[in-house]
Protein backbone atom coordinates (compact mmCIF):
# COMPACT_ATOMS: atom_id res chain seq x y z
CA UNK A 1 3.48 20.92 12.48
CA UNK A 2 0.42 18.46 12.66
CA UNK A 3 1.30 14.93 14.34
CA UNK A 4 0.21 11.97 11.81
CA UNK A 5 -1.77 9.82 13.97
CA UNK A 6 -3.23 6.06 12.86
CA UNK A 7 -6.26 5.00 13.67
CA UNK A 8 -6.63 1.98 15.52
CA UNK A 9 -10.15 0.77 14.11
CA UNK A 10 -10.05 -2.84 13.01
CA UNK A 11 -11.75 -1.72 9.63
CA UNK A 12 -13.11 1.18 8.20
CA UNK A 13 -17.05 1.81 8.81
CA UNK A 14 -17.31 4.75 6.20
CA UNK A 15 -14.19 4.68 4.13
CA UNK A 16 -12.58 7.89 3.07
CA UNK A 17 -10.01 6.70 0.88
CA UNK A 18 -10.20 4.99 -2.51
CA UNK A 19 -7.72 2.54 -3.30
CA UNK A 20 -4.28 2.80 -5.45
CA UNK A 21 -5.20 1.67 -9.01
CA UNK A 22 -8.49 3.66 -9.51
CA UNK A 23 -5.76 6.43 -8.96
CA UNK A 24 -3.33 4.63 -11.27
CA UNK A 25 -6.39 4.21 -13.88
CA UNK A 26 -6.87 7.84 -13.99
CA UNK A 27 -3.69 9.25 -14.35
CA UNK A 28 -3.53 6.80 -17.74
CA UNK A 29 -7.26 8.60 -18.46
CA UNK A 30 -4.99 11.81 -18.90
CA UNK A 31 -3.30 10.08 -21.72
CA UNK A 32 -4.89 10.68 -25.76
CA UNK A 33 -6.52 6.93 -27.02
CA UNK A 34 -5.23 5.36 -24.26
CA UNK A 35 -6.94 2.28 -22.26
CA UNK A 36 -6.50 1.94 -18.93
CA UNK A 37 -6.56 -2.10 -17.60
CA UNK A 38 -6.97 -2.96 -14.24
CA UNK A 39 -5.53 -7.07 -13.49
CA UNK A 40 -7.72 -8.44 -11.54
CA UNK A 41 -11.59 -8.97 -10.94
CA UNK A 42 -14.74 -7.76 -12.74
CA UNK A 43 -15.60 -6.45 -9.37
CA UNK A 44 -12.97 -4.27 -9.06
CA UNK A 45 -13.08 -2.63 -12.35
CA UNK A 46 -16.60 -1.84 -12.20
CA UNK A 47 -16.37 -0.14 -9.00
CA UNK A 48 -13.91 2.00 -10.73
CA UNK A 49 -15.87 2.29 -13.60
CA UNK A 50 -19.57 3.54 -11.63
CA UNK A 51 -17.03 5.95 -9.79
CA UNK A 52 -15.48 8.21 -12.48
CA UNK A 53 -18.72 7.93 -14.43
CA UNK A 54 -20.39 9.40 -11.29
CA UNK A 55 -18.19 11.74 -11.01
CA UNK A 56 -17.16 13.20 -14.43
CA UNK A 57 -20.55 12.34 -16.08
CA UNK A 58 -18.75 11.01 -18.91
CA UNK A 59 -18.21 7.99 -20.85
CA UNK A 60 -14.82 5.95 -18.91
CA UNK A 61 -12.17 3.61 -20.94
CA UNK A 62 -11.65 0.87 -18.48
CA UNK A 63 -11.09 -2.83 -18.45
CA UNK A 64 -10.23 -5.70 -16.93
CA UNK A 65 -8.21 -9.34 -16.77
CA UNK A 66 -11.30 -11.20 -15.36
CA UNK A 67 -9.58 -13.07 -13.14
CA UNK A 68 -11.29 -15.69 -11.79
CA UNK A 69 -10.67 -17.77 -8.63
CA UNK A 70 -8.89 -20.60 -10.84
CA UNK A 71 -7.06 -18.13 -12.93
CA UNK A 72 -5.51 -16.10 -9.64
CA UNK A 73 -4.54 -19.52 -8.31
CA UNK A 74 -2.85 -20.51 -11.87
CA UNK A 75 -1.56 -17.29 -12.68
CA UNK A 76 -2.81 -14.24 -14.92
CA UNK A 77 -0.50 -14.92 -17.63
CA UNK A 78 -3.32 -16.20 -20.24
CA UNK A 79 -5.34 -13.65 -19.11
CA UNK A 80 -3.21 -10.63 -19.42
CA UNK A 81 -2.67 -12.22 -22.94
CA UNK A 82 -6.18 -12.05 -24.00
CA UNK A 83 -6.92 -8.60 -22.70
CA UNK A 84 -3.96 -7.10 -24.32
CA UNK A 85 -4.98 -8.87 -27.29
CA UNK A 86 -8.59 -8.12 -27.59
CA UNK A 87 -7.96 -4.31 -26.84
CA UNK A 88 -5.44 -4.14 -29.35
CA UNK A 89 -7.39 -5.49 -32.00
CA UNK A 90 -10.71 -3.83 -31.32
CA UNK A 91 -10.48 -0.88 -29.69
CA UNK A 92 -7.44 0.32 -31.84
CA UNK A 93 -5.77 2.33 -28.46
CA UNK A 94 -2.37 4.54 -29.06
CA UNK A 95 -1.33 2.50 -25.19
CA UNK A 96 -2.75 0.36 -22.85
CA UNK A 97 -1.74 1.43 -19.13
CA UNK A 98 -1.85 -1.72 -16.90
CA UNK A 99 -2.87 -1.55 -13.00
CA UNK A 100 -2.59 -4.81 -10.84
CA UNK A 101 -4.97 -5.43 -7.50
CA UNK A 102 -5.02 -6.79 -4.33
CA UNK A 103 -5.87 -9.93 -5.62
CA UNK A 104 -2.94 -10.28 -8.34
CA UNK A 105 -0.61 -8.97 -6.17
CA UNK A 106 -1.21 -11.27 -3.39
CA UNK A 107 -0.70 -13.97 -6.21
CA UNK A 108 2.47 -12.48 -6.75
CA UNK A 109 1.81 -11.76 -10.68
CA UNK A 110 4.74 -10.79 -13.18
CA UNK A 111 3.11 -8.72 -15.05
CA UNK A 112 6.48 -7.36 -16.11
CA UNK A 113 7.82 -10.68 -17.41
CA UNK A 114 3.67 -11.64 -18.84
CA UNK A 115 4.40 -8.33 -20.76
CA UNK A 116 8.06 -9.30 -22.33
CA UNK A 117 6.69 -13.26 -23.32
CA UNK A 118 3.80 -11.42 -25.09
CA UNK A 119 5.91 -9.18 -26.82
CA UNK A 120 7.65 -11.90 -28.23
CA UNK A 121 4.87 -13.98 -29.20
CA UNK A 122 3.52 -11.41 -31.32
CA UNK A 123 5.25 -9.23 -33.53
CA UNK A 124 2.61 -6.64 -33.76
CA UNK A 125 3.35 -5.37 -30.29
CA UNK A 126 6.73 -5.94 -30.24
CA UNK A 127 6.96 -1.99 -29.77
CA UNK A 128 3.61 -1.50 -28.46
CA UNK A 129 2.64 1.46 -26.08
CA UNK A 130 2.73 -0.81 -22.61
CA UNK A 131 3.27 0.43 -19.19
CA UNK A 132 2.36 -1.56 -16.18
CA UNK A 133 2.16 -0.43 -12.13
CA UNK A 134 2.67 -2.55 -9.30
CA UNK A 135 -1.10 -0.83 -7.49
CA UNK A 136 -1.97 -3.47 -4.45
CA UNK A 137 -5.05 -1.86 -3.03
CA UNK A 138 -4.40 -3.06 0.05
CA UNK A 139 -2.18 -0.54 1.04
CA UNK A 140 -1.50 2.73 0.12
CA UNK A 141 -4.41 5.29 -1.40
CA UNK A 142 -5.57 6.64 -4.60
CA UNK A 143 -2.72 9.46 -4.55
CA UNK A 144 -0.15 6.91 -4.11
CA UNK A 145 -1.77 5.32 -7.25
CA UNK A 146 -1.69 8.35 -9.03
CA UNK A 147 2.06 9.30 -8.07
CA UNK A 148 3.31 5.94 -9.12
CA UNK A 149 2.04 5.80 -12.51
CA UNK A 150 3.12 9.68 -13.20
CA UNK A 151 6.68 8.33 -12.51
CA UNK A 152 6.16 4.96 -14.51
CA UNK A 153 5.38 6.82 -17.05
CA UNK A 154 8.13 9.07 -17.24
CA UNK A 155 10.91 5.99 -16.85
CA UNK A 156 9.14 4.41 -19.57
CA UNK A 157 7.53 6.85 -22.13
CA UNK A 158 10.00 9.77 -21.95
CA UNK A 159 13.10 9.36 -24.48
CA UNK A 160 16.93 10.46 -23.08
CA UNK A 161 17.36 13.21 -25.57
CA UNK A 162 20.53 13.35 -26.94
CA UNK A 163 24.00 15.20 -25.75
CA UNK A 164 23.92 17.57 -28.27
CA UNK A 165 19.92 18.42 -28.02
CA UNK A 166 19.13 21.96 -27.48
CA UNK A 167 16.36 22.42 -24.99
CA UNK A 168 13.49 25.54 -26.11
CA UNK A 169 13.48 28.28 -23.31
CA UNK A 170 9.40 28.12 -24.02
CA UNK A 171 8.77 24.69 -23.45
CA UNK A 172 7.75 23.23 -19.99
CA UNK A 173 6.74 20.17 -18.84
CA UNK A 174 3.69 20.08 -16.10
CA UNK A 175 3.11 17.32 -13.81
CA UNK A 176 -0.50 17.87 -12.01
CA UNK A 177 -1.60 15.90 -8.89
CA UNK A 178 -4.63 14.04 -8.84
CA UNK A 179 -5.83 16.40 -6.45
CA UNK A 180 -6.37 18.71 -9.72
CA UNK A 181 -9.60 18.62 -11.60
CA UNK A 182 -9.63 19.68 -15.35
CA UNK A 183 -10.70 22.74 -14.78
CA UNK A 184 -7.80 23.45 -12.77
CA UNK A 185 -5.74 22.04 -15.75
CA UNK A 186 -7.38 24.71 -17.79
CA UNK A 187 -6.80 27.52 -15.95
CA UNK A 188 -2.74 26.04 -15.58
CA UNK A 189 -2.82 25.98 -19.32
CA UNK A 190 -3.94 29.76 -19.61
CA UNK A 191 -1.95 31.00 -17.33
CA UNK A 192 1.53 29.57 -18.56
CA UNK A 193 0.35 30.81 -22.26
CA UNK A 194 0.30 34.20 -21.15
CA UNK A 195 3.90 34.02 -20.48
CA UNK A 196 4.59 32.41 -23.81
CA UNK A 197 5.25 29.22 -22.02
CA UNK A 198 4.31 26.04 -24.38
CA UNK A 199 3.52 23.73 -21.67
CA UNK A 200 2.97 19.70 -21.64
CA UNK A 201 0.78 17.98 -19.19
CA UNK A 202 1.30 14.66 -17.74
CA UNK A 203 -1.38 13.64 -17.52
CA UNK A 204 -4.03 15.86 -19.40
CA UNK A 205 -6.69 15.22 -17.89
CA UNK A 206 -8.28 18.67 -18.73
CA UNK A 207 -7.59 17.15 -22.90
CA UNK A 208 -10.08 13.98 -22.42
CA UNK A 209 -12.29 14.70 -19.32
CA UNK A 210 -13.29 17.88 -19.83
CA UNK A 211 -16.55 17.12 -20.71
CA UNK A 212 -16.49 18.39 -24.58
CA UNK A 213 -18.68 15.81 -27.14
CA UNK A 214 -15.95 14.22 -29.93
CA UNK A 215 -17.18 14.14 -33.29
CA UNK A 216 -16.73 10.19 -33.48
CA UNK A 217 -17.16 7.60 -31.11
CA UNK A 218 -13.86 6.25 -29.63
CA UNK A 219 -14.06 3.43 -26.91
CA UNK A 220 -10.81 4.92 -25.51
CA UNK A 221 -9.57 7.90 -24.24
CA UNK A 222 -10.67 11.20 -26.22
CA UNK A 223 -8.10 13.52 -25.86
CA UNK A 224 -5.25 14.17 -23.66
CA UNK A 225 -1.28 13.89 -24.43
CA UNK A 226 0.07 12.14 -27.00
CA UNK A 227 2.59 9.44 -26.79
CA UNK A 228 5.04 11.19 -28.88
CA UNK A 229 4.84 14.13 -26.99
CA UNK A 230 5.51 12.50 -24.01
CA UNK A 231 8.80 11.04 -25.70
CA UNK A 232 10.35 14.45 -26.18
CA UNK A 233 9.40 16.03 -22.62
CA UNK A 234 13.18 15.60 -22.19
CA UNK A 235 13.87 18.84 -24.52
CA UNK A 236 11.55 21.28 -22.38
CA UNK A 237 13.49 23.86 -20.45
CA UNK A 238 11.95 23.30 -17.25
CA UNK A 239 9.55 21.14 -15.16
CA UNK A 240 6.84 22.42 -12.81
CA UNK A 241 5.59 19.64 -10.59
CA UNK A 242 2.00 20.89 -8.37
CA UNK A 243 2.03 18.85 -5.13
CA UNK A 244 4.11 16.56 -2.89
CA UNK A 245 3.02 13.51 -4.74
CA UNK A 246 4.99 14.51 -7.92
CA UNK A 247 8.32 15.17 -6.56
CA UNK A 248 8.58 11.58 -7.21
CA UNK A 249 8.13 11.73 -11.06
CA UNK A 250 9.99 15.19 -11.38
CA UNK A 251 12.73 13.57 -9.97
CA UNK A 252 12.24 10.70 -12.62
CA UNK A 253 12.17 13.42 -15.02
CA UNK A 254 15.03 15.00 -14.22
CA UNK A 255 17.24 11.83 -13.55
CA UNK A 256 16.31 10.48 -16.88
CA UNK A 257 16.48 13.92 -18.97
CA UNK A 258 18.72 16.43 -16.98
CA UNK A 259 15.72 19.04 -16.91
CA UNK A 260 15.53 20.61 -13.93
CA UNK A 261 12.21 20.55 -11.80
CA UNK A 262 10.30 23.29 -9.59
CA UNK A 263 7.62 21.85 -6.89
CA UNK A 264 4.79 23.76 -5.53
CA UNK A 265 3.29 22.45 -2.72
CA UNK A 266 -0.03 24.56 -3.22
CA UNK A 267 -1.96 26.66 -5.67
CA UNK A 268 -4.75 27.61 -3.28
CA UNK A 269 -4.10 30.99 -1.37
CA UNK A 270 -2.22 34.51 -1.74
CA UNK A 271 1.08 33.87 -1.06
CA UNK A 272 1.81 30.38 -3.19
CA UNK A 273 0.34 32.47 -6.35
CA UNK A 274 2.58 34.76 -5.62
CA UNK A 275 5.66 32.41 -5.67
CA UNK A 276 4.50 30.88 -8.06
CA UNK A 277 3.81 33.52 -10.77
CA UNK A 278 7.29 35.20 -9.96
CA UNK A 279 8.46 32.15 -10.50
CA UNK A 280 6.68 31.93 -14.08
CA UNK A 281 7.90 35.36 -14.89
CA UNK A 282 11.41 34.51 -14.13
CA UNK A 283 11.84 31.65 -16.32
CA UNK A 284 9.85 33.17 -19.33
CA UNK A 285 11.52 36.75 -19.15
CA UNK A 286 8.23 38.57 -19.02
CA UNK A 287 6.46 40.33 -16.31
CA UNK A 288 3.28 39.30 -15.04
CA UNK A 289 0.37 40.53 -16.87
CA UNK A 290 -2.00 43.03 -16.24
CA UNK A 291 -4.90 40.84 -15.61
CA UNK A 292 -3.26 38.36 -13.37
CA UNK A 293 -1.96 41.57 -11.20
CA UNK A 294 -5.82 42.40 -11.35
CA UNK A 295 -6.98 38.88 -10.36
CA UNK A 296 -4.41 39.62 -7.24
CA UNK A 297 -6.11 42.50 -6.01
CA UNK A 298 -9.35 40.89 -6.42
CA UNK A 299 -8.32 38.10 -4.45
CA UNK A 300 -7.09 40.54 -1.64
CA UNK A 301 -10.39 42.04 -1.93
CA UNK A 302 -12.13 39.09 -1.57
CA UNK A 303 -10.09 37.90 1.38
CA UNK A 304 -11.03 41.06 3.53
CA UNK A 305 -14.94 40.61 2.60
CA UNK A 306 -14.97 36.66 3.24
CA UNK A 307 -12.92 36.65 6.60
CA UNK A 308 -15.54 38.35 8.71
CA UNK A 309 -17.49 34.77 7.80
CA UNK A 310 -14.42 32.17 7.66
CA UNK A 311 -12.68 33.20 10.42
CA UNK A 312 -12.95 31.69 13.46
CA UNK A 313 -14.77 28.22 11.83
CA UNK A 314 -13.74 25.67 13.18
CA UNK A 315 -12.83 23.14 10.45
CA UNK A 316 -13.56 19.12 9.48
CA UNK A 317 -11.64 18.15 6.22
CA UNK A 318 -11.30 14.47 5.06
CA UNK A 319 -9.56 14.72 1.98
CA UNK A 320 -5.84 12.98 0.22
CA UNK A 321 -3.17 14.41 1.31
CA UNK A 322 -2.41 17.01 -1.09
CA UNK A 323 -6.51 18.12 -1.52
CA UNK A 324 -6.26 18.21 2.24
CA UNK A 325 -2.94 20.33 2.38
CA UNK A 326 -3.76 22.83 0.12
CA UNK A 327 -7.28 23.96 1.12
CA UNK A 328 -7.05 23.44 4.64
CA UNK A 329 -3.69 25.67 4.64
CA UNK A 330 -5.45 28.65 2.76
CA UNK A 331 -8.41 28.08 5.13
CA UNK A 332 -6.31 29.20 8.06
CA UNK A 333 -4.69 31.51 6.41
CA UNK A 334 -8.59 33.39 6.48
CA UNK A 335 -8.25 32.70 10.20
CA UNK A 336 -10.18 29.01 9.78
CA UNK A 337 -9.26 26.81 12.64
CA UNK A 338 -7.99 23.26 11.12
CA UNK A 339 -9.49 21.67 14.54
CA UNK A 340 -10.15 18.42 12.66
CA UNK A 341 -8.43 16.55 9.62
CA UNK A 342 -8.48 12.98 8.53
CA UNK A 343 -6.31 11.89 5.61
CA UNK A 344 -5.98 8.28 3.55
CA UNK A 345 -2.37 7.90 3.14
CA UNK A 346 0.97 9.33 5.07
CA UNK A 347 3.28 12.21 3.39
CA UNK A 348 5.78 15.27 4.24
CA UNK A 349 3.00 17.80 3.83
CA UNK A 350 1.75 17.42 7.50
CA UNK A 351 4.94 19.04 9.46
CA UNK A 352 3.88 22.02 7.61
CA UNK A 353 -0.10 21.77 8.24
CA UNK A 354 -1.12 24.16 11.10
CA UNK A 355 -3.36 21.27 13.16
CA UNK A 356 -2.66 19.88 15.77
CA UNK A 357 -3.24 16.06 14.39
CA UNK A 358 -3.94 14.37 11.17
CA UNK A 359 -5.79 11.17 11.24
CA UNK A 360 -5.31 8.34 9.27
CA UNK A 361 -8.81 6.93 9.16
CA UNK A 362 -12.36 6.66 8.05
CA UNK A 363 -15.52 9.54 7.52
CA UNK A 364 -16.59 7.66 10.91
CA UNK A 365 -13.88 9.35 12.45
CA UNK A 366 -14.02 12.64 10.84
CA UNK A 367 -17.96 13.06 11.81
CA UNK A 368 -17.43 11.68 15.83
CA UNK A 369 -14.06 14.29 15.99
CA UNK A 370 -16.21 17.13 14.20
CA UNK A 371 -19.09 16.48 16.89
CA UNK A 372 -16.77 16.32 19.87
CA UNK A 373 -14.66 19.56 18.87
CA UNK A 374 -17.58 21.58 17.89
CA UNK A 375 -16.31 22.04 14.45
CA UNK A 376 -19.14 24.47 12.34
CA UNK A 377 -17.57 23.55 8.57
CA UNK A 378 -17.02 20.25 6.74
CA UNK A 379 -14.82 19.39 3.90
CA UNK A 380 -14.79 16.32 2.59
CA UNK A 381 -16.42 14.23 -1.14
CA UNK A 382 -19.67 13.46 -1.60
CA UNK A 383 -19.72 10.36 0.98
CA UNK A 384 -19.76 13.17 3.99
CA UNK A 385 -22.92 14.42 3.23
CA UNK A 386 -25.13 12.48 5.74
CA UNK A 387 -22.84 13.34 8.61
CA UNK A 388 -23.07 17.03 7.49
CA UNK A 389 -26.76 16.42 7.89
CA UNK A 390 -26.48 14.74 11.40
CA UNK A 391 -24.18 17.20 12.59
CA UNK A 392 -25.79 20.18 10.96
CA UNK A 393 -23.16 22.17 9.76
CA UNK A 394 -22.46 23.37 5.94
CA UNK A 395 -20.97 21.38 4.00
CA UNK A 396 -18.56 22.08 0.79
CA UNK A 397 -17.79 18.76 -1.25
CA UNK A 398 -14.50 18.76 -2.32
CA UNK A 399 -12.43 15.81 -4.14
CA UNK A 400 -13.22 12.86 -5.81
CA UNK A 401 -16.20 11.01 -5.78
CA UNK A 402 -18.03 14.41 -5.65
CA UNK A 403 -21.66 12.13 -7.69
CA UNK A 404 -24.27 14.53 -6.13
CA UNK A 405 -23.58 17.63 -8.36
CA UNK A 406 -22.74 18.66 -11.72
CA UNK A 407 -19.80 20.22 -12.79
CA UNK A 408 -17.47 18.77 -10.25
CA UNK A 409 -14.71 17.86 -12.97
CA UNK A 410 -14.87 22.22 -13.90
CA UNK A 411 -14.26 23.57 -10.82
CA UNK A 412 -10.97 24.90 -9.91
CA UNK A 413 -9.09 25.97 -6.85
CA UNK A 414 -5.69 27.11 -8.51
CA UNK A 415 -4.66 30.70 -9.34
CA UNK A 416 -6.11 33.73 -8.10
CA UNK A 417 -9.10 33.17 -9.83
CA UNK A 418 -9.54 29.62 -8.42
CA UNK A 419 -9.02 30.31 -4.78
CA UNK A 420 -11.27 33.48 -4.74
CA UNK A 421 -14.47 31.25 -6.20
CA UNK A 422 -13.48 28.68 -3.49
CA UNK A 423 -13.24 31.39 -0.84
CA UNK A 424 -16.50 32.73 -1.79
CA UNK A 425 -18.02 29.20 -2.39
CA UNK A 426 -17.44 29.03 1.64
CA UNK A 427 -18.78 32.09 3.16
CA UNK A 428 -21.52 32.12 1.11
CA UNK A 429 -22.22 28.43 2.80
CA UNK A 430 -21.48 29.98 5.94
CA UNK A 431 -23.88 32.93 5.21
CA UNK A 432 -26.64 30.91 4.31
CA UNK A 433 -25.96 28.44 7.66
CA UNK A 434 -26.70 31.19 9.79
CA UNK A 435 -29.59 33.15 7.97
CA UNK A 436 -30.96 28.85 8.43
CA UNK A 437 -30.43 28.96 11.86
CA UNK A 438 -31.07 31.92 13.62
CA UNK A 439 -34.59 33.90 12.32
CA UNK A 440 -33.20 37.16 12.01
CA UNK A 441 -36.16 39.57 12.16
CA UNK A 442 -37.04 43.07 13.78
CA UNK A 443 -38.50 41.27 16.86
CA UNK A 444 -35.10 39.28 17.69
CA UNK A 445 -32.97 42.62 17.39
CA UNK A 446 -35.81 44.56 20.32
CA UNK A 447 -33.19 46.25 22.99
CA UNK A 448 -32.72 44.76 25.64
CA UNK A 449 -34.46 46.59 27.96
CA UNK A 450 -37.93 46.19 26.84
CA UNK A 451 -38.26 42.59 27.73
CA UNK A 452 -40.13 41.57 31.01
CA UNK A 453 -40.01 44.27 32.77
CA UNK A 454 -36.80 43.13 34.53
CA UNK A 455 -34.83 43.58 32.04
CA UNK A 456 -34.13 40.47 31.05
CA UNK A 457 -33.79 40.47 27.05
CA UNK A 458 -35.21 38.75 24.62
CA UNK A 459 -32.06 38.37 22.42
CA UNK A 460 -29.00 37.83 22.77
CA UNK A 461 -26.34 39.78 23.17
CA UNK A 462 -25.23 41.35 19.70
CA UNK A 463 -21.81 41.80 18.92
CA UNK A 464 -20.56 44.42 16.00
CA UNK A 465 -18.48 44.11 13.47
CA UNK A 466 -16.06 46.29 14.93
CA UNK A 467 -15.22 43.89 17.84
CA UNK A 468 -17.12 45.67 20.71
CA UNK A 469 -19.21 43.80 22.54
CA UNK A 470 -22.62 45.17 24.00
CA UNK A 471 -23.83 44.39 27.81
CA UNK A 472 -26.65 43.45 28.55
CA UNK A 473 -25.99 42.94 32.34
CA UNK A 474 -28.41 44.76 34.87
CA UNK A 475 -27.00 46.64 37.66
């Protein structure tokens, strides 16, 4: 059990964590022709916008109130109007998913009550798509963001289905963490259609950022799951909730519809794949297929060839909870030691990490622990990078922003398939580290007695595979 420990810094010199309606704004991103609207400044949109666009290297739905410094004093009221209204008319979206800020909630906006007057005003969107989330970004973190919204959603979007409805055995409802890219999403998908599961995300993330080209232009969202879908998630047979941060809206699902929920923690490793496709096998009355019982042993095969590299690393991760959780778990599980971890935001997770600590603080933090423990691996988003440099050590981005490469909205770390490229990601990283820093040649491997005469050696003392360790002591 790792002890959650805040940091006492009187602000953040490299921040770590994004705030909570950037994580709100793309859970709504998951949603088909839907446009997200943060309330509150230009400033604070765009630096949501420049994010995901960095990061998915894809066109981003997103807009704003434009509050100004007379309008936040006054109240957002005309504002909110205006947006709704100019979206609505223009952009033509199926919903508009509503995110406040610091700045409107230290107003103390009702966007909930802005929402009914406008409603009444005009008839048009009188039963309108809206859903708004209370998001300060002055507390909380992106995955609190994200888990609020998934939960909004439900209360608002998903219909009570009636007493007499009969639920279909092949139907599930899926509620991802933000920790989950769309690849992951994709491989979810396949997997749960080879058990002749029908599953629903919420949200689909892998549906509009995926990176495919539409065949029109559409300033909102390009894909993802439908409104009316959403409304009938209450006749699916079961719902499978992936992380801690969606126990939340599970339990908003199951409150509101009666259909019960499953959690998994993690999707990264051996053992929670195997839960969790007994699990799948259970509830759809089939066995597991071939090629996932395949993907097992290949996983188990590349666990034994990957461990002579991963284990004994000692590990810096600076990730959200869940991200954090999940990799750093199956890390140690390959005999990584978790020696340093730095979070954004508090939750249950951490009595079950194997660390000592987790830190609630900054990527200052995680670089000056990582330097003082000696730690050899980093894990973090593409903001880590320079301290990687300075501390000279690989370096594996992980997360969101992750700017710097291509792809980062593919990769996946779920399944067996997922967690054996991740595993392999890292001790190739490792591999490379030390062919980098020690010249391996047929002078450095000369035995040891045919140095100076004295014999002193020249190298140093090389231990095999097999664990035995080689003198080079004279007597």
């Amino acid at each position: 059990m790792a002890k959650f420990v805040t940091g006492k810094k009187a602000c953040a010199v490299n921040p770590l964590k994004m705030s909570q309606p950037i994580g709100g704004a793309l859970a709504f991103m998951g949603l088909r022709g839907a446009m997200p609207l943060l309330h509150g400044s230009q400033g604070c949109t765009s630096f949501g916008l420049v994010l995901f666009v960095r990061h998915f290297k894809e066109a981003i739905p997103l807009q704003t109130t434009a509050m100004s410094e007379v309008a936040t004093v006054l109240g957002g009221l005309d504002n909110v109007e205006q947006a709704v209204l100019n979206i609505y008319n223009r952009t033509k979206p199926e919903i508009i998913g509503i995110c406040s800020t610091g700045v409107t909630e230290t107003k103390g906006d009702d966007v909930d009550g802005y929402i009914k007057l406008i409603r009444a005003k005009y008839p048009q969107l009188a039963d309108f798509p809206m859903v708004y989330v209370s998001t300060p970004d002055f507390k909380d973190a992106f995955q609190d963001g994200w888990e609020k919204t998934v939960a909004k959603m439900v209360e608002v979007l998903v219909k009570t289905p009636e007493p007499e409805t009969k639920r279909d055995p092949k139907r599930i409802n899926v509620l991802p963490g933000c920790h989950l890219q769309p690849g992951d999403l994709d491989e979810l998908r396949t997997i749960f259609e080879d058990f002749g599961l029908e599953p629903s995300f919420l949200p689909d993330l892998a549906g509009s950022l995926d990176g495919h080209i539409p065949d029109d232009f559409t300033p909102t969202t390009i894909g993802g799951i439908g409104v009316e879908e959403i409304a009938t998630m209450g006749d699916a047979s079961w719902t499978i909730a992936i992380g801690a941060q969606m126990r939340r809206a599970a339990e908003a699902m199951e409150k509101k519809t009666g259909v019960p929920y499953r959690l998994f923690e993690r999707l990264c490793g051996l053992g929670p794949n195997d839960e969790f496709f007994m699990f799948l096998s259970e509830i759809s009355g089939r066995e597991v297929p071939k090629k996932y019982r395949r993907q097992r042993g290949q996983l188990v095969d590349a666990m034994l060839d990957a461990h002579f590299h991963l284990g004994g690393r000692k590990l810096a991760i600076g990730a959200e909870p869940d991200l954090l959780f999940d990799v750093a778990s199956m890390l140690h599980e390959m005999g990584t030691h978790i020696t340093t971890a730095v979070t954004t935001t508090q939750s249950p997770v951490f009595e079950q990490l194997e660390a000592d600590e987790v830190l609630l603080g900054d990527l200052e933090d995680l670089e000056t622990l990582a330097k003082e423990r000696g730690c050899d691996l980093l894990l973090t988003h593409s903001h880590g990078r320079q301290a990687a440099e300075r501390l000279n050590i690989p370096f594996h981005r992980i997360g969101i922003p992750m700017f710097d490469r291509i792809g980062a909205g593919h990769r996946m770390i779920v399944g067996y398939r997922g967690t054996r490229e991740l595993i392999f990601t890292l001790a190739n990283l490792c591999i490379a580290d030390h062919e980098a820093n020690h010249d391996v040649t047929p002078d450095t491997w000369k035995n040891p007695w045919d140095g100076d005469g004295h014999g002193h050696a020249h190298a140093p003392a090389v231990t095999p595979t097999h664990g035995t360790a080689v003198s080079t002591s004279h007597h």
